[in-house]
C-alpha atoms as a PDB file:
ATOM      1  CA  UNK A   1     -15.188   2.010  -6.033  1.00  0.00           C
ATOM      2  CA  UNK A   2     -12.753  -0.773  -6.544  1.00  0.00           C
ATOM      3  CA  UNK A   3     -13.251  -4.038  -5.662  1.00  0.00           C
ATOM      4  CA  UNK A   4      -9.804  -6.025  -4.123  1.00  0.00           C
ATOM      5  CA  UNK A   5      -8.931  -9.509  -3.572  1.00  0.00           C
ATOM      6  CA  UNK A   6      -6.551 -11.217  -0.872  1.00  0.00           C
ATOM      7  CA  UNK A   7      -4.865 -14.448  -2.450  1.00  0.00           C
ATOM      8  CA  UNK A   8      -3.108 -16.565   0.560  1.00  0.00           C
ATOM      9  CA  UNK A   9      -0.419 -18.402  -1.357  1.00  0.00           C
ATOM     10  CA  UNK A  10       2.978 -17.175   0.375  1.00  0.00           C
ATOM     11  CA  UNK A  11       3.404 -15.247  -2.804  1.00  0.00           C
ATOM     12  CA  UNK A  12       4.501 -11.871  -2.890  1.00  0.00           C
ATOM     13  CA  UNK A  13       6.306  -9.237  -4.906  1.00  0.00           C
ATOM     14  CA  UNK A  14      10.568  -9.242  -3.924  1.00  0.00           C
ATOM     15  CA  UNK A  15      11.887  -5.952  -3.361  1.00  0.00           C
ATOM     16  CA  UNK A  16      11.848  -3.218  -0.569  1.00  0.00           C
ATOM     17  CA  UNK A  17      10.306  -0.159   0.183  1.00  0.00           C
ATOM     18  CA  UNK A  18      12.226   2.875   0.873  1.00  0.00           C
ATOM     19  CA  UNK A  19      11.907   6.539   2.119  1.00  0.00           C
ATOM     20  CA  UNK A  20      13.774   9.412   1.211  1.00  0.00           C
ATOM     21  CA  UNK A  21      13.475  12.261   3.540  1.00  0.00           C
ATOM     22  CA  UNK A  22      14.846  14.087   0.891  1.00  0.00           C
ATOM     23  CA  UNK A  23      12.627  13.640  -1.307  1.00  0.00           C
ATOM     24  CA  UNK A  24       9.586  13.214   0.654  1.00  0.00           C
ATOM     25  CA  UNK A  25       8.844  10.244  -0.884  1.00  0.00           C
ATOM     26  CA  UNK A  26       8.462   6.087  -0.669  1.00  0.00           C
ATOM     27  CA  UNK A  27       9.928   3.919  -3.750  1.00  0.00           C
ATOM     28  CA  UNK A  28      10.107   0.355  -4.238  1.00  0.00           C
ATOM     29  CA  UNK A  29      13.439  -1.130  -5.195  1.00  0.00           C
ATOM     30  CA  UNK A  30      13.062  -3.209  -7.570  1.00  0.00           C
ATOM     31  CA  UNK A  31      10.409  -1.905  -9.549  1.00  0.00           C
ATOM     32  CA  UNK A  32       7.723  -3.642 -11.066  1.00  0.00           C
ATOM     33  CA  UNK A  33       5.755  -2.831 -14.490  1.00  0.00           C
ATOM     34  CA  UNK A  34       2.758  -1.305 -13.465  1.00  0.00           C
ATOM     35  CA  UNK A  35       0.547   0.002 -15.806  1.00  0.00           C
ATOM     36  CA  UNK A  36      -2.558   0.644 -14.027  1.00  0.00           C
ATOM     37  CA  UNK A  37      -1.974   3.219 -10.796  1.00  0.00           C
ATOM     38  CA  UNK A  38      -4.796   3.799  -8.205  1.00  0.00           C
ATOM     39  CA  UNK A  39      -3.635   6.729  -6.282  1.00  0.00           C
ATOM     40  CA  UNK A  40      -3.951   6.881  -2.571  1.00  0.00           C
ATOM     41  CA  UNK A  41      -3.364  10.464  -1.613  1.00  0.00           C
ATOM     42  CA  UNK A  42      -0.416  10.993  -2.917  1.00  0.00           C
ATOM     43  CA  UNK A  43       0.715   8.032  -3.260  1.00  0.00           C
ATOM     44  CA  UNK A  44       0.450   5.361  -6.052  1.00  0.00           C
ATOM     45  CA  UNK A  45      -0.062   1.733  -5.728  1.00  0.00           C
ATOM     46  CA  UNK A  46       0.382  -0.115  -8.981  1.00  0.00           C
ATOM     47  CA  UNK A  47      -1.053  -2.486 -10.733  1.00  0.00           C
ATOM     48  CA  UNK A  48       0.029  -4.843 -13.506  1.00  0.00           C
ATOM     49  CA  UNK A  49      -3.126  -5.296 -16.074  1.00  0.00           C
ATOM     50  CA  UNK A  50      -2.222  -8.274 -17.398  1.00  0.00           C
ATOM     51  CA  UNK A  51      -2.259 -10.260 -13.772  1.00  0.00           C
ATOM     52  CA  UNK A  52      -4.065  -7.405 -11.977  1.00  0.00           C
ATOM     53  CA  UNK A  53      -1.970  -8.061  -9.443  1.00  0.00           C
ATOM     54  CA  UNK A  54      -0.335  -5.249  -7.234  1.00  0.00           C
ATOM     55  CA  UNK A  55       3.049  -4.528  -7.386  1.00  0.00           C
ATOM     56  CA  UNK A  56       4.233  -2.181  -5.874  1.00  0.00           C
ATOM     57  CA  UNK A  57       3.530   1.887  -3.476  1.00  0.00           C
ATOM     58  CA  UNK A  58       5.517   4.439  -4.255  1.00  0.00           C
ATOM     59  CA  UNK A  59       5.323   8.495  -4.382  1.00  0.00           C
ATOM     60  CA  UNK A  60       5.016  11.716  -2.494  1.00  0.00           C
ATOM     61  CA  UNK A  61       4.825  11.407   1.159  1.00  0.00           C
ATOM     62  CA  UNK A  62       6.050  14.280   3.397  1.00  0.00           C
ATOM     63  CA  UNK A  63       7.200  12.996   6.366  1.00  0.00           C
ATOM     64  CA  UNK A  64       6.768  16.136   8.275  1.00  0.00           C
ATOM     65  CA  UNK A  65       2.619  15.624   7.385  1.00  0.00           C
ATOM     66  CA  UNK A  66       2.241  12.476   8.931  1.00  0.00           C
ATOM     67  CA  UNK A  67       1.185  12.063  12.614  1.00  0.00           C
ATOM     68  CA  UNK A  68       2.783  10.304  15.200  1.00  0.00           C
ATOM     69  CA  UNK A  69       1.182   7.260  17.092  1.00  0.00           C
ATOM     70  CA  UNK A  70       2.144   3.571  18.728  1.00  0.00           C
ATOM     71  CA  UNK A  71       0.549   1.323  15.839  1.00  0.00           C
ATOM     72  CA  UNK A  72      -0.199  -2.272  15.995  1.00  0.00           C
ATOM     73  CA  UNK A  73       0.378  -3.944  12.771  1.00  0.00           C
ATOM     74  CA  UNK A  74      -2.429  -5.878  11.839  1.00  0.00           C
ATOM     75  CA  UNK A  75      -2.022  -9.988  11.335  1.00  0.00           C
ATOM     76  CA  UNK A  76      -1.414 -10.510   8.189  1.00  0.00           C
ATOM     77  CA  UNK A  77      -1.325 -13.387   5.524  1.00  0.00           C
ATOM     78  CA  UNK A  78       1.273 -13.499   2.437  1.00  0.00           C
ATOM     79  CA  UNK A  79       0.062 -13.204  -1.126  1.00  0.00           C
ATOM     80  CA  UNK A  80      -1.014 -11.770  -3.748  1.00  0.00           C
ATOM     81  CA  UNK A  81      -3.645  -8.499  -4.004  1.00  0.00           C
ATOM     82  CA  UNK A  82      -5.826  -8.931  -6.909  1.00  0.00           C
ATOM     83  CA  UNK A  83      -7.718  -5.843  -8.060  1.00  0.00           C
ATOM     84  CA  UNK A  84     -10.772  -7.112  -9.812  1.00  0.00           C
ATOM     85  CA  UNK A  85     -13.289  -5.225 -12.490  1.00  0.00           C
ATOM     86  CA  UNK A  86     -12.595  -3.982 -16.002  1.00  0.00           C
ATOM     87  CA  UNK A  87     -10.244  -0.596 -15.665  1.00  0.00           C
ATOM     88  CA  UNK A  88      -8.294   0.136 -19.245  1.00  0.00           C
ATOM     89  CA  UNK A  89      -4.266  -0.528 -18.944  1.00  0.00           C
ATOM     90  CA  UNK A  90      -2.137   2.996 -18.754  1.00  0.00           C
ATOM     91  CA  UNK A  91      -4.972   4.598 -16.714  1.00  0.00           C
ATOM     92  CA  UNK A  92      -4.472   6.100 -13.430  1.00  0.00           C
ATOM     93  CA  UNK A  93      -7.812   6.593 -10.683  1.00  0.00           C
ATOM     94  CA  UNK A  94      -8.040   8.242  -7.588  1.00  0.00           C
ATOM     95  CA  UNK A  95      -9.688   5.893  -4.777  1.00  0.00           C
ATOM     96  CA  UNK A  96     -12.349   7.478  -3.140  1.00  0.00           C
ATOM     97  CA  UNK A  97     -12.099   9.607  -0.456  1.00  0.00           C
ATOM     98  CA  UNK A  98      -8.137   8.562  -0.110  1.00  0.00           C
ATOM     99  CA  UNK A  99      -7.052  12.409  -0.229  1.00  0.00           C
ATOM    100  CA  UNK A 100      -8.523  12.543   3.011  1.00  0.00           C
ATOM    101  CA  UNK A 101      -7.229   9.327   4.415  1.00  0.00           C
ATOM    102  CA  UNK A 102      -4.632   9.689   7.685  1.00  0.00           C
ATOM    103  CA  UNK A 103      -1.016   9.255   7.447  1.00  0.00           C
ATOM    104  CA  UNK A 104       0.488   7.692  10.721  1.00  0.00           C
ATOM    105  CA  UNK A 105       4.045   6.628  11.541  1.00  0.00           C
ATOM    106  CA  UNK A 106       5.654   4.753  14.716  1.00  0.00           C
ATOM    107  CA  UNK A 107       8.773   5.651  14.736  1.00  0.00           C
ATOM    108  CA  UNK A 108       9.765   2.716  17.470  1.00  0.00           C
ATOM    109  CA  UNK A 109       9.096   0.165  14.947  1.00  0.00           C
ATOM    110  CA  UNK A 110       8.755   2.117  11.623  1.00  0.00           C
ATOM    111  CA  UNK A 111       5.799   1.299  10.537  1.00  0.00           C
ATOM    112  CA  UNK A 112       4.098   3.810   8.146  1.00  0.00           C
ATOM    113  CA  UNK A 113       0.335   3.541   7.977  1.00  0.00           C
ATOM    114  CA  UNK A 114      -1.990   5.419   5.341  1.00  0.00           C
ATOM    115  CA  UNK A 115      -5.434   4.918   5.849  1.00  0.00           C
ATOM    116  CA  UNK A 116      -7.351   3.414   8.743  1.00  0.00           C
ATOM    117  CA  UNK A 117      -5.329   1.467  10.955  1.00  0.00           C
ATOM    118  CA  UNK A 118      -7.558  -0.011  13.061  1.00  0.00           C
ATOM    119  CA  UNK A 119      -7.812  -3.561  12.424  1.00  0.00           C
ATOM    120  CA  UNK A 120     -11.312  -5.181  12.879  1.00  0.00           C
ATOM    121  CA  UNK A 121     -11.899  -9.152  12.718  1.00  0.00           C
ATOM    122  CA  UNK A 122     -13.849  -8.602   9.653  1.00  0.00           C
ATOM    123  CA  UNK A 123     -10.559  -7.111   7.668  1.00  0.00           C
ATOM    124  CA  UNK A 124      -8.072  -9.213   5.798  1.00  0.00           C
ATOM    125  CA  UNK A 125      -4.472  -7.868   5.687  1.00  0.00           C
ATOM    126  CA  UNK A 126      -1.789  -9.167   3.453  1.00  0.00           C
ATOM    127  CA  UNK A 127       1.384  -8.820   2.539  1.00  0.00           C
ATOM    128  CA  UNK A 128       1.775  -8.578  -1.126  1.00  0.00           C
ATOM    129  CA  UNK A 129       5.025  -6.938  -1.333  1.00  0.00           C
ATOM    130  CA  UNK A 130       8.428  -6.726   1.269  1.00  0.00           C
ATOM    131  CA  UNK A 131       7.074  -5.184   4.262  1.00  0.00           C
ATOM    132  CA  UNK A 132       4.019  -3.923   2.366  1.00  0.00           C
ATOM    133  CA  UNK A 133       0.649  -4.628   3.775  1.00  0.00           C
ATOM    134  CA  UNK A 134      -2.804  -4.071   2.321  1.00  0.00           C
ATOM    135  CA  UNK A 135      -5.780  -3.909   4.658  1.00  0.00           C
ATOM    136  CA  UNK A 136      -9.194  -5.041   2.967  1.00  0.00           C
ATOM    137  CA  UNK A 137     -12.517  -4.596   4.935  1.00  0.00           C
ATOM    138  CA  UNK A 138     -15.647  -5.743   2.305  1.00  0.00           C
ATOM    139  CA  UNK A 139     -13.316  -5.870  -0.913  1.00  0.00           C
ATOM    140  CA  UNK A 140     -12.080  -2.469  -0.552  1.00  0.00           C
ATOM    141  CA  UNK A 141      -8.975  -1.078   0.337  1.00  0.00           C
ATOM    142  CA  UNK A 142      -8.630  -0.025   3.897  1.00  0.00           C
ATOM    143  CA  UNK A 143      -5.092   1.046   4.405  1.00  0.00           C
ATOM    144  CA  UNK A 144      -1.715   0.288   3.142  1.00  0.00           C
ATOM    145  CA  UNK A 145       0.913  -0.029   5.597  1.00  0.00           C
ATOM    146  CA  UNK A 146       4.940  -0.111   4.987  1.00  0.00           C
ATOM    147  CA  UNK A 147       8.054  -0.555   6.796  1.00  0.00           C
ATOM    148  CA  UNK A 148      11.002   1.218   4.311  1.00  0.00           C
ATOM    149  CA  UNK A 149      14.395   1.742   4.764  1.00  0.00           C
ATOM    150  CA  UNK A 150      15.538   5.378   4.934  1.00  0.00           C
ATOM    151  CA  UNK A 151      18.110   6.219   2.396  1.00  0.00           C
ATOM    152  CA  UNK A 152      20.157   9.739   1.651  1.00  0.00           C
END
């Protein structure tokens, strides 16, 4: 298991997320070295080892998979998400039970949720990217939500 921390500091990564419904897949535009990937699914969210900082979600994603439901973004702070422990640069790791996480999407405001998206007052959610949220309940990883833009 792998432990995360929220850093409120109004810092976060520049870019934006986008979704191809093409290619059935999220990117982030400008991307960032990453060279430690913890994979969600599906998905990836990167980390750079020498900040251990995330950077960035990107990856696979079907859009015809993922369920349909009104979401309520969780409050969130800006910031950084720190992952913490000793994991080897140019590694990749699955996180626990995340193959079996749910994949929601509201289409009225766009908001793409993978994982649980029920916020409780114990969580901490942050953005560390453009419209890129992390939800951490007890140091672990919750859910990652996004807003992209769709693209051709």
């Amino acid at each position: 298991m792998y432990n995360f921390k929220a850093v409120e500091n109004g810092k976060r990564v520049v870019g934006k997320v986008v979704y191809s419904k093409e290619e059935n897949s999220f990117d982030f535009l400008l991307s960032r070295n990453t060279d430690i990937i913890l994979l969600i699914g599906y998905l990836n969210l990167g980390i750079d080892s020498e900040t251990m900082k995330a950077q960035q979600v990107w990856g696979f994603s079907p859009f015809e998979s993922w369920g349909t439901n009104i979401l309520r973004v969780p409050p969130y702070v800006t910031g950084e998400l720190l992952l913490e422990g000793e994991i080897q640069p140019g590694t990749s790791w699955r996180i626990e039970g995340s193959e079996k996480w749910d994949t929601s999407f509201d289409s009225s405001s766009g908001w793409f949720c993978i994982g649980n998206s029920l916020y409780s007052e114990t969580d901490t959610a942050i953005e560390f990217a453009n419209d890129t949220i992390a939800v951490i309940s007890n140091n672990h990883l919750k859910a990652i939500w996004m807003k992209p833009q769709w693209v051709e």
